[in-house]
Protein backbone atom coordinates (compact mmCIF):
# COMPACT_ATOMS: atom_id res chain seq x y z
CA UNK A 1 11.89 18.95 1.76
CA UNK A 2 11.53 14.91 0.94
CA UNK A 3 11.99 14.23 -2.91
CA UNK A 4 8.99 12.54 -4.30
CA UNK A 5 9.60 9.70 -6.71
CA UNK A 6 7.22 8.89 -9.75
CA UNK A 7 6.21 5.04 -9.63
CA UNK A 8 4.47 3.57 -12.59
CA UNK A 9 1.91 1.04 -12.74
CA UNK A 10 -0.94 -0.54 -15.37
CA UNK A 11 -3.08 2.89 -14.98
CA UNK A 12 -0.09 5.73 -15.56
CA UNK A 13 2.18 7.45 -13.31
CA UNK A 14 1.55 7.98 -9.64
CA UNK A 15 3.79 10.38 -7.26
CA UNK A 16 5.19 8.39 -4.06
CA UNK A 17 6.80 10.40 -1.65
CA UNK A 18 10.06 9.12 -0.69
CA UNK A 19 11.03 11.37 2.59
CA UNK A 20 9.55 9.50 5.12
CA UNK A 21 11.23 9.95 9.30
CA UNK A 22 9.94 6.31 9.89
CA UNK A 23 12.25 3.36 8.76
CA UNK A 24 11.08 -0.14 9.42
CA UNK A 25 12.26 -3.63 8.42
CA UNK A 26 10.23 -5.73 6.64
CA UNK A 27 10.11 -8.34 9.74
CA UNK A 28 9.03 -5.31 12.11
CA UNK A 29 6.18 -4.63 9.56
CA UNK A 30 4.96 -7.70 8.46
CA UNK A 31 5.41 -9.36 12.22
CA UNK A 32 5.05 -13.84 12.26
CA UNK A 33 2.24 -13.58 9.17
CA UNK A 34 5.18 -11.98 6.78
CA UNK A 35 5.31 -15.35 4.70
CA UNK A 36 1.53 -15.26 4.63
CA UNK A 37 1.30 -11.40 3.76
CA UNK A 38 4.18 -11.43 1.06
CA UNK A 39 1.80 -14.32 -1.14
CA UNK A 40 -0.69 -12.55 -0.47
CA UNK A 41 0.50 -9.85 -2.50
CA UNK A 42 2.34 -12.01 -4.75
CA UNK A 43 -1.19 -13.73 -5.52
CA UNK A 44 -2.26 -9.88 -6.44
CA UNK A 45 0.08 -8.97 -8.61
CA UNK A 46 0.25 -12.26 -10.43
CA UNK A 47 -3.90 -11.77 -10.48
CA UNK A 48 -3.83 -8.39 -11.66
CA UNK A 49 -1.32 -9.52 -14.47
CA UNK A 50 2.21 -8.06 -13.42
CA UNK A 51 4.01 -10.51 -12.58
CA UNK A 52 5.65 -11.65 -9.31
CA UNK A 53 9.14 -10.72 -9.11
CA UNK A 54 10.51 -9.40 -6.64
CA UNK A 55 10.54 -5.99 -8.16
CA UNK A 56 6.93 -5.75 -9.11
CA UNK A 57 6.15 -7.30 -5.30
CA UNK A 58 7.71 -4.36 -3.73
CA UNK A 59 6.35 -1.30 -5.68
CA UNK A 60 3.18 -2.76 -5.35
CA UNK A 61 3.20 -3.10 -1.94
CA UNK A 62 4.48 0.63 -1.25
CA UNK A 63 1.88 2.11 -3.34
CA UNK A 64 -0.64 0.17 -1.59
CA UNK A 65 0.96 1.16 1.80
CA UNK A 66 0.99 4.95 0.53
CA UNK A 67 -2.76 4.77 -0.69
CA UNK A 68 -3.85 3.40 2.83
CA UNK A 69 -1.81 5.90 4.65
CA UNK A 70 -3.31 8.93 2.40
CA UNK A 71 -6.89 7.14 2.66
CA UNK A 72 -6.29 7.41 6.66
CA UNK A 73 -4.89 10.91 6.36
CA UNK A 74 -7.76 12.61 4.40
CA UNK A 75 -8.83 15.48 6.82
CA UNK A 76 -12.46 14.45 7.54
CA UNK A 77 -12.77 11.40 6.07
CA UNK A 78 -12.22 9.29 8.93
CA UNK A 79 -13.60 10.54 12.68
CA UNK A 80 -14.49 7.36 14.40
CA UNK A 81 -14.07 3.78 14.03
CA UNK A 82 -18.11 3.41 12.59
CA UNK A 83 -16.54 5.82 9.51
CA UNK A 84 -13.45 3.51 8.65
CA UNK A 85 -15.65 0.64 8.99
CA UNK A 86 -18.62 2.00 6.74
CA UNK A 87 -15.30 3.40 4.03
CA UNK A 88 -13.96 -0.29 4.30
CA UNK A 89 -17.60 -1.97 3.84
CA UNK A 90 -17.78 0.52 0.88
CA UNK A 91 -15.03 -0.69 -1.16
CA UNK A 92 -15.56 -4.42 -0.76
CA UNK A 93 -18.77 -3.66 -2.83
């Protein structure tokens, strides 16, 4: 079994799992817009108030990757494209 790592940020601890059987670079990931994707998490973290090091960049972008990928994997919660779109329109209020 994967080992699961405890990450930290402003609202307490929150469990990351580390045991993953996909590896990808962050070029693969991020594609030509990588420049424009890492400010735009830079911007996030400096707006939230944590910084922008390099440090701070990358946990907050794998806890953000790991929220979206448990969002997407919550049995029922997503059945159709209508249901992601009506969860996304839901949090931008």
């Amino acid at each position: 079994m994967g080992e699961t790592r405890t990450e930290t940020d402003s609202f307490g601890p929150i469990d990351v799992p580390a045991d993953s059987n996909v590896e990808m670079t962050w070029q693969t990931f991020a594609g030509e817009a990588q420049e424009l994707y890492l400010a735009a998490i830079r911007e996030r973290c400096v707006r939230d108030g944590l910084g922008a090091s390099d440090e701070v960049v990358q946990k907050q972008f794998r806890l953000h990757l790991h929220r979206g990928i448990n969002y997407l994997a919550t049995p029922g919660a997503i059945r159709s494209i209508s249901d992601l779109v009506r969860l996304v329109l839901a949090d931008a209020d």
